[in-house]
Protein backbone atom coordinates (compact mmCIF):
# COMPACT_ATOMS: atom_id res chain seq x y z
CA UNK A 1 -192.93 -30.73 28.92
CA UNK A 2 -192.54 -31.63 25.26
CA UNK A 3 -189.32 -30.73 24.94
CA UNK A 4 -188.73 -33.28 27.94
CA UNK A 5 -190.49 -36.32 26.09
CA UNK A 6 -188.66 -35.49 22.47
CA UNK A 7 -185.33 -35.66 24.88
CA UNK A 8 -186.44 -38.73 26.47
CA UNK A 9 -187.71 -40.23 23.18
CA UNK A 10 -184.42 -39.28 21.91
CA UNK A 11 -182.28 -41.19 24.83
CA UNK A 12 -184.23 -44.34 24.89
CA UNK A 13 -184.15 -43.96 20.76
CA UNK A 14 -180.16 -44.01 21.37
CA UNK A 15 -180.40 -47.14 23.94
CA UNK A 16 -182.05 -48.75 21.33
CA UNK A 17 -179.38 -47.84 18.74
CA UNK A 18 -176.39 -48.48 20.65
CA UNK A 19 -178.37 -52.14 21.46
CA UNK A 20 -179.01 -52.45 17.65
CA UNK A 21 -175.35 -52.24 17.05
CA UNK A 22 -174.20 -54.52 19.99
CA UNK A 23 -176.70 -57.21 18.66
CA UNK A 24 -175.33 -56.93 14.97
CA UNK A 25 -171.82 -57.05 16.03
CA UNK A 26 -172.54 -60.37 17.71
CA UNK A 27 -174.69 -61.45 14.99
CA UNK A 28 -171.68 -61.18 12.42
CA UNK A 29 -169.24 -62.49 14.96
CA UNK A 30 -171.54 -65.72 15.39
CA UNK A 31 -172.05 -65.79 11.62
CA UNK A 32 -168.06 -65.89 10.90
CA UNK A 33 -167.72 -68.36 13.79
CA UNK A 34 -169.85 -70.48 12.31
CA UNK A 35 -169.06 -70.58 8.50
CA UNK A 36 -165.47 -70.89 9.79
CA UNK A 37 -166.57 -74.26 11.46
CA UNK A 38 -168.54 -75.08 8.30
CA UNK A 39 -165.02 -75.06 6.75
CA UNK A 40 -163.90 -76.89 9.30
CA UNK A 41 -166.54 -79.52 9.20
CA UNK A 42 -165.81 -79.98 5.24
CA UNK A 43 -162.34 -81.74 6.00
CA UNK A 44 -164.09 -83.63 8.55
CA UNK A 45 -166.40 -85.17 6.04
CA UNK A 46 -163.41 -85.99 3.40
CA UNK A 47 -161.53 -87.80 6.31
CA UNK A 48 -164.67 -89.54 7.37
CA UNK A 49 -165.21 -90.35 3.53
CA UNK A 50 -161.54 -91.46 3.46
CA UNK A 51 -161.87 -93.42 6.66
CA UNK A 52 -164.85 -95.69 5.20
CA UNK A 53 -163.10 -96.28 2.25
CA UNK A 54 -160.35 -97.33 3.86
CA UNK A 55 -161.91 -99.93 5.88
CA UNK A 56 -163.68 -100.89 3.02
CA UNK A 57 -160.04 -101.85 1.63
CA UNK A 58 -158.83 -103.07 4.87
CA UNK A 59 -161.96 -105.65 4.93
CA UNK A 60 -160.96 -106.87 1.33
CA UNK A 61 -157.15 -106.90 2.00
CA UNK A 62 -158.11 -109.24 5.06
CA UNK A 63 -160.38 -111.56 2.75
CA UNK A 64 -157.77 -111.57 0.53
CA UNK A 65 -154.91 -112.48 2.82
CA UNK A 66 -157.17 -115.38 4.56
CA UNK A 67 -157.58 -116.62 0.40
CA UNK A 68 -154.15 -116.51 0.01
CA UNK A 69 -153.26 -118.70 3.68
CA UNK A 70 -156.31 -120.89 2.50
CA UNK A 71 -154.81 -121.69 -0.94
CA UNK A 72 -151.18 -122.19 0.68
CA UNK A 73 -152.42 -124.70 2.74
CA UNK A 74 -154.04 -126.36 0.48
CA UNK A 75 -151.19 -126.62 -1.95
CA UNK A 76 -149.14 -127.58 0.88
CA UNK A 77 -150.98 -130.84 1.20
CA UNK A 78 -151.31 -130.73 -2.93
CA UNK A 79 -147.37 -130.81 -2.19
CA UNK A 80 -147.18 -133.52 0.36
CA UNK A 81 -149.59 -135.61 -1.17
CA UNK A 82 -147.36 -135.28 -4.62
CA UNK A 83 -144.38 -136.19 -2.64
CA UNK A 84 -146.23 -139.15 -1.39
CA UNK A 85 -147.39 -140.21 -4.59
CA UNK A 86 -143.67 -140.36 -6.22
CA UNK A 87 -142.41 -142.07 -2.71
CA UNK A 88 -144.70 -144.70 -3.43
CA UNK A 89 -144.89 -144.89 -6.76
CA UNK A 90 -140.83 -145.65 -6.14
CA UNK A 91 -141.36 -148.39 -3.83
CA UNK A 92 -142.45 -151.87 -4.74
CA UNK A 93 -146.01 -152.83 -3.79
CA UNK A 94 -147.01 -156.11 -2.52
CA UNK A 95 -149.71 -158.23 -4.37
CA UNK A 96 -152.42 -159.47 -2.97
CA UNK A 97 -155.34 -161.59 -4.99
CA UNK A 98 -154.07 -159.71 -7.98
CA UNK A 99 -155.52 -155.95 -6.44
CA UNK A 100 -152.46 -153.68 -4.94
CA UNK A 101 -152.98 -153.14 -1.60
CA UNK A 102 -151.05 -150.96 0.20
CA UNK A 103 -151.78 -149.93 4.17
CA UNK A 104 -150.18 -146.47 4.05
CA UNK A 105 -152.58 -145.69 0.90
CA UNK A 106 -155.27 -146.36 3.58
CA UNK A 107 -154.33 -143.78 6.05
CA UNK A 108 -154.92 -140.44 5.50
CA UNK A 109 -152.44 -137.69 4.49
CA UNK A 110 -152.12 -135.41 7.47
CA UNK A 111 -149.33 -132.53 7.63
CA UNK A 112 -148.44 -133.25 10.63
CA UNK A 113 -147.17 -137.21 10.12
CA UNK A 114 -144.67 -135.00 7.47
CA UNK A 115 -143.64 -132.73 9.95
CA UNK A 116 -142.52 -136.53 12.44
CA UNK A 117 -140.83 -137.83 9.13
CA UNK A 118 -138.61 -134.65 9.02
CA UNK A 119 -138.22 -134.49 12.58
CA UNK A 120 -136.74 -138.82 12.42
CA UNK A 121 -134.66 -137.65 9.34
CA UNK A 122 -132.88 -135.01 11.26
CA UNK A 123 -132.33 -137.43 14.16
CA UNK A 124 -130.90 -140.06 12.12
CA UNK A 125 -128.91 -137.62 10.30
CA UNK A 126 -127.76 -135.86 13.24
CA UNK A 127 -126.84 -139.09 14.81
CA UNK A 128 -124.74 -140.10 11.32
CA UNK A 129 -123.03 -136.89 11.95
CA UNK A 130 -122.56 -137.27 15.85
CA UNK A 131 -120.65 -140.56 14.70
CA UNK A 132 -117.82 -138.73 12.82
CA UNK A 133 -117.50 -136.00 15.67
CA UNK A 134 -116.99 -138.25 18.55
CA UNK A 135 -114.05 -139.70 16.24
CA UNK A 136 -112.63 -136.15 17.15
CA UNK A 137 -113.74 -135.83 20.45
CA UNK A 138 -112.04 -139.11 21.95
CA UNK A 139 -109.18 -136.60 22.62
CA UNK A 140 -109.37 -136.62 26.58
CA UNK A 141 -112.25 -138.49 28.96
CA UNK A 142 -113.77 -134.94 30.09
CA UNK A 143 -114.70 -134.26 26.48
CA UNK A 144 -116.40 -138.10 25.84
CA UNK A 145 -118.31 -137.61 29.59
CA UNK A 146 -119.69 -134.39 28.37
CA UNK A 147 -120.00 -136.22 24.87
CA UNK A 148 -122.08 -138.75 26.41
CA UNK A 149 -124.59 -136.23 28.96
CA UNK A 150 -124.93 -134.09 26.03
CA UNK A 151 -126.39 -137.37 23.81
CA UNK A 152 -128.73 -137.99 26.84
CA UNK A 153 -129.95 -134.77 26.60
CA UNK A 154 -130.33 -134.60 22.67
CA UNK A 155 -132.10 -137.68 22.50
CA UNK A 156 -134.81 -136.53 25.50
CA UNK A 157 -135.23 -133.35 23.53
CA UNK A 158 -135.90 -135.73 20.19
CA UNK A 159 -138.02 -138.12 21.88
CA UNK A 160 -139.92 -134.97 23.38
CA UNK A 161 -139.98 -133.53 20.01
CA UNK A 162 -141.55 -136.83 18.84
């Protein structure tokens, strides 16, 4: 009867073990898992580091770039209003009760009454030029009929532009 319970003792004492050993080897596979990911996780940080720096310089490239299209604008129209200055400075001024008056000084500078200038100067000069090509052209009547639709058509697109 003893002999039984020592060899009983003994087996469950060797469940025990063999459950011991299973438990460890999953313990130490766990633990490697996880310092592995700790590794892992390391790189993470640095790129997420990396990433909020980043954005931090993305934000002030963008402030910067809206400075810079602020302060081109604004020496655009330093620009204009130079050009202005000179044009006006060129032209004779009328006299009136001994004060110079002058009604274009009145209205203000805008960017876009520039951009209608250029767009009449390239009309007039175009048309200038058109005058010495249709000199050429007055080869054969086809060529002066297309001439002529073709003129109809440029000046819609300039008055359109206008």
């Amino acid at each position: 009867q003893h002999e039984a319970e020592v060899k009983q003792l003994t087996e469950a004492l060797r469940e025990i073990t063999k459950e011991n050993r299973r438990l460890k080897s999953s313990f130490d596979t766990l633990k490697e898992r996880n310092d592995s990911l700790k590794k892992q996780a390391r790189p993470l940080s640095d790129i997420s580091e990396l990433n909020k720096k980043l954005e931090g310089q993305a934000r002030k490239v963008q402030a910067r770039l809206e400075n810079l299209q602020r302060k081109h604008e604004f020496l655009t129209v330093q620009k204009s209003k130079d050009v202005y200055q000179v044009v006006q400075q060129s032209k004779p001024v009328k006299q009136e009760k001994g004060t110079v008056v002058s009604k274009i000084a009145k209205v203000p500078l805008n960017l876009q009454v520039y951009e209608l200038l250029t767009a009449l100067m390239d009309w007039i000069s175009d048309q200038d030029l058109s005058k010495v090509k249709t000199q050429e052209e007055r080869e054969g009547s086809h060529k002066l009929l297309l001439t002529q639709n073709s003129k109809k058509t440029y000046t819609q697109e300039k008055c359109m532009k206008v």
